[in-house]
C-alpha atoms as a PDB file:
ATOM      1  CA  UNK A   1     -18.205  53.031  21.097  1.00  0.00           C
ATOM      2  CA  UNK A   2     -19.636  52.114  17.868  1.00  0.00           C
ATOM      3  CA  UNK A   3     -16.249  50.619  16.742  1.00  0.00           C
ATOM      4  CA  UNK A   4     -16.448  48.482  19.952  1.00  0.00           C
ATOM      5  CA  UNK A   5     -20.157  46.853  19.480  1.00  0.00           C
ATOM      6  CA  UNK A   6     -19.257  45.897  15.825  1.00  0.00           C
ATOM      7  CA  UNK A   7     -15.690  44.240  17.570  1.00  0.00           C
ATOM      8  CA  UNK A   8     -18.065  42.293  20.163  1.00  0.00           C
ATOM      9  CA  UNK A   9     -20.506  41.610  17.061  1.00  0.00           C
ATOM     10  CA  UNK A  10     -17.866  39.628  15.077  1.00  0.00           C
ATOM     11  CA  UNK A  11     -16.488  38.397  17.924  1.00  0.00           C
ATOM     12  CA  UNK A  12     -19.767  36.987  19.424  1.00  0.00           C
ATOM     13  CA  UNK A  13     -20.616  34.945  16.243  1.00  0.00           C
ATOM     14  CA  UNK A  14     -17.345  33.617  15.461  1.00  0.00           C
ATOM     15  CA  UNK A  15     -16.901  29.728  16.097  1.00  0.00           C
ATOM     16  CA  UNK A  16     -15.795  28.844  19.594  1.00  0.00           C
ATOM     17  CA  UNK A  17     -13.507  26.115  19.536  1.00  0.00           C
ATOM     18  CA  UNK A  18     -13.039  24.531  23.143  1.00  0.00           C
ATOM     19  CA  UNK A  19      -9.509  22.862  24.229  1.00  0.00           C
ATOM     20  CA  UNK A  20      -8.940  19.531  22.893  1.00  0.00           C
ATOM     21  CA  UNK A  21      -7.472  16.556  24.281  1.00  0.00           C
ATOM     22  CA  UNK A  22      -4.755  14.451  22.241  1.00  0.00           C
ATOM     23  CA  UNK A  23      -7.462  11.612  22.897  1.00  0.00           C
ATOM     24  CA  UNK A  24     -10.216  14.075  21.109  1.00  0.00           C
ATOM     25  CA  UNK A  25      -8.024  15.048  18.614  1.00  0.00           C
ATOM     26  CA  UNK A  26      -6.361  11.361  17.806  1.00  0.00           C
ATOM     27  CA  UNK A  27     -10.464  10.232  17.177  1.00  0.00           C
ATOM     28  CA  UNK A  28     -10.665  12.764  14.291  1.00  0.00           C
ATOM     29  CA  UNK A  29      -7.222  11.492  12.525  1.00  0.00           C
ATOM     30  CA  UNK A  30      -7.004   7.698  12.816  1.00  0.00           C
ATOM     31  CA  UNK A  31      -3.613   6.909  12.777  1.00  0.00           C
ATOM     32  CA  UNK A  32      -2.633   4.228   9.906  1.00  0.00           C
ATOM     33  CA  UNK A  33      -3.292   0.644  11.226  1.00  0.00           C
ATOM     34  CA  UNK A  34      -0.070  -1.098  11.220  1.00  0.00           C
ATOM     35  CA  UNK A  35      -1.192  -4.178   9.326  1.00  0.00           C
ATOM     36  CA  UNK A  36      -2.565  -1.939   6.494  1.00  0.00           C
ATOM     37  CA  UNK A  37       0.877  -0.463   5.996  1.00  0.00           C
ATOM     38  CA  UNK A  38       2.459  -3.906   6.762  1.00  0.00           C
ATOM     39  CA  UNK A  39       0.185  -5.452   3.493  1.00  0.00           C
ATOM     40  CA  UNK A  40       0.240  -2.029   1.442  1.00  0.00           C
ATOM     41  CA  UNK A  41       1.319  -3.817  -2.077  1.00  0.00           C
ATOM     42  CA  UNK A  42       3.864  -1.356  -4.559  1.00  0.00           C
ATOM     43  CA  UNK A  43       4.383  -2.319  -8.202  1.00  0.00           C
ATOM     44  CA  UNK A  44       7.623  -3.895  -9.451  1.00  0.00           C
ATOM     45  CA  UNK A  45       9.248  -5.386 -12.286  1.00  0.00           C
ATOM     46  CA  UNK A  46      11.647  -8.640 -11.272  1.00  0.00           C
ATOM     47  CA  UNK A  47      15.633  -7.584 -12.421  1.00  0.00           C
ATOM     48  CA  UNK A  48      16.568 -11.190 -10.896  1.00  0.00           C
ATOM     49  CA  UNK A  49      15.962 -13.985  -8.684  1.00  0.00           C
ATOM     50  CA  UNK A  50      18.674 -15.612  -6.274  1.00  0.00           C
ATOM     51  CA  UNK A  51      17.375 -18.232  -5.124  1.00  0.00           C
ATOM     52  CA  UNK A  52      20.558 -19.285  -3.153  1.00  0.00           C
ATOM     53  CA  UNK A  53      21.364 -15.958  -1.362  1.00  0.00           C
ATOM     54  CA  UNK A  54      16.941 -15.523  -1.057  1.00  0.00           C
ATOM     55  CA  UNK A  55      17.462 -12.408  -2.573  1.00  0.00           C
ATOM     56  CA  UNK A  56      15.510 -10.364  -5.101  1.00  0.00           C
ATOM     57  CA  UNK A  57      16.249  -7.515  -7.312  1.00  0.00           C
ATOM     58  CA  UNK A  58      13.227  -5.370  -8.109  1.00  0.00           C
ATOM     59  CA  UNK A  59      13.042  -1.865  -9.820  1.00  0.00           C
ATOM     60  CA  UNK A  60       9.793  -0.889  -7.894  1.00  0.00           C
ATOM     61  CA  UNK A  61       7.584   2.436  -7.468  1.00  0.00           C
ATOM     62  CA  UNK A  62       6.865   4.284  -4.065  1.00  0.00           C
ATOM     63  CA  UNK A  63       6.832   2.126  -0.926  1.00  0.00           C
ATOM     64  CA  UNK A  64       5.030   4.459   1.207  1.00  0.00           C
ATOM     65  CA  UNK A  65       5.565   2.134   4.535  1.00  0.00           C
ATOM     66  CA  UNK A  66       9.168   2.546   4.285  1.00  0.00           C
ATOM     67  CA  UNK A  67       8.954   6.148   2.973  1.00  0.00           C
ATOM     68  CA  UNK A  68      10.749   4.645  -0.109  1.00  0.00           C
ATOM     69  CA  UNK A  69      10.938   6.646  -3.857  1.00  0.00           C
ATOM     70  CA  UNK A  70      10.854   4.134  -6.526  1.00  0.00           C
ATOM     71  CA  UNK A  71      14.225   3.078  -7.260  1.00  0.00           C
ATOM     72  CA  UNK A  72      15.832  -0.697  -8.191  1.00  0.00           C
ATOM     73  CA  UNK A  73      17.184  -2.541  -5.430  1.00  0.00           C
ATOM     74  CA  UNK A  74      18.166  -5.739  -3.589  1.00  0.00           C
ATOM     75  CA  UNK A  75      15.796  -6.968  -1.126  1.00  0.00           C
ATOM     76  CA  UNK A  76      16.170 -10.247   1.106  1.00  0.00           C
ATOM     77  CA  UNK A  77      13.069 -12.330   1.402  1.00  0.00           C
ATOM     78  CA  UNK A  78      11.507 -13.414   4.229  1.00  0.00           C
ATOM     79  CA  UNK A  79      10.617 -16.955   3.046  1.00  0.00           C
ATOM     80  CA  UNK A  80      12.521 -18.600   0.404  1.00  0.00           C
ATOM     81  CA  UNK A  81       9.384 -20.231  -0.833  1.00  0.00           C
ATOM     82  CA  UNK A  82       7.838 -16.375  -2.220  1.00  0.00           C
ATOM     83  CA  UNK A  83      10.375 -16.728  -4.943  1.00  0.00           C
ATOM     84  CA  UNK A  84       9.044 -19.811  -6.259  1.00  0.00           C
ATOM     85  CA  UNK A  85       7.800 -19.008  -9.925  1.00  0.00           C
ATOM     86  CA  UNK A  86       9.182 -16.315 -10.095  1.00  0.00           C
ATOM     87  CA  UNK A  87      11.374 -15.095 -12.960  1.00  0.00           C
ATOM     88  CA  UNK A  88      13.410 -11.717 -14.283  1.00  0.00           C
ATOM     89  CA  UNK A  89      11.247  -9.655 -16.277  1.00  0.00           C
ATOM     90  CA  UNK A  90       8.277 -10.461 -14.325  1.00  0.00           C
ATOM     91  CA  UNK A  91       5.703  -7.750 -13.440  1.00  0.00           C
ATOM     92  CA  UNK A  92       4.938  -7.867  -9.870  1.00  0.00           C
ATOM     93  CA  UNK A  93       3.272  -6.277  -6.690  1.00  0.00           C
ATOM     94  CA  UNK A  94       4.981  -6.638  -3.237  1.00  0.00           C
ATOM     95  CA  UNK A  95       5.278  -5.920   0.694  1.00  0.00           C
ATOM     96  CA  UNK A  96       8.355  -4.983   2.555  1.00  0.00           C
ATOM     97  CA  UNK A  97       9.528  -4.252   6.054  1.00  0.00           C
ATOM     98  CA  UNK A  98      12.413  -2.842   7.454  1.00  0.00           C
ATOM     99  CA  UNK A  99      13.595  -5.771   9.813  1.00  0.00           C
ATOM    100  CA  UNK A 100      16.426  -4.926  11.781  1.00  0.00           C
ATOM    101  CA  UNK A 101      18.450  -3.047   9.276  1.00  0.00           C
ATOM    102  CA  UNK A 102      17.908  -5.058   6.247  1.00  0.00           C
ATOM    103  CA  UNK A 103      14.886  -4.370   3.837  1.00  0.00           C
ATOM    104  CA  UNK A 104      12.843  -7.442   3.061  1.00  0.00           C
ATOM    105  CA  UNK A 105      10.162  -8.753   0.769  1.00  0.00           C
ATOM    106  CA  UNK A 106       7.165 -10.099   3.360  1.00  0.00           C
ATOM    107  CA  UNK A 107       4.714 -10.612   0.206  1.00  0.00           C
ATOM    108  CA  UNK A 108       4.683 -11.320  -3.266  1.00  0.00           C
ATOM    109  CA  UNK A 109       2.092 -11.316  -6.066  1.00  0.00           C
ATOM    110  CA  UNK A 110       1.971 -11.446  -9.955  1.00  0.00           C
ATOM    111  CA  UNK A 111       0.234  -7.775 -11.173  1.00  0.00           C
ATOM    112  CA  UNK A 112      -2.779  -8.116 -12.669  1.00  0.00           C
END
């Protein structure tokens, strides 16, 4: 009997935690906003500049939109004019999206 009371002791005075909905639960983890992740900038340093193919080689850190370790690779650019300026050796910060299946530079910045 005794044994029982403390049971229905703890039990009484431990949190109750009612039934969520995935509405509920969604309000108390945001999800990422898709423009934030679209204009997320990673650091890079230009390898080289095509300006006829509008391609750009850049060995860059984490791209967390695109789930990407740092690595050095080949990226098409979305506008030809982003490349204006722009030279090998240069330290940079960038966007990129997967479009279709071909990863491409949206954004480009000299670091500060």
């Amino acid at each position: 009997m005794r044994k029982t009371l403390l049971i229905a002791a703890i039990l009484a005075s431990a949190p109750v935690y009612a039934q969520q909905t995935a509405a509920d639960h969604a309000a108390h983890h945001p999800a990422p906003a898709a423009a934030s992740a679209k204009s997320a900038l990673s650091d890079a340093e230009v390898r080289r500049v095509d300006l006829d193919t509008k391609k750009i080689t850049l060995r860059h850190g984490p791209i967390p939109n695109l789930d990407m370790p740092p690595m050095t690779m080949v990226f098409q650019v979305k506008d030809p004019a982003l490349l204006q300026g722009i030279k090998a050796g240069d330290k940079v910060r960038f966007s990129a999206e997967k479009i279709g299946s071909v990863y491409t530079v949206t954004g480009i910045e000299a670091a500060k």
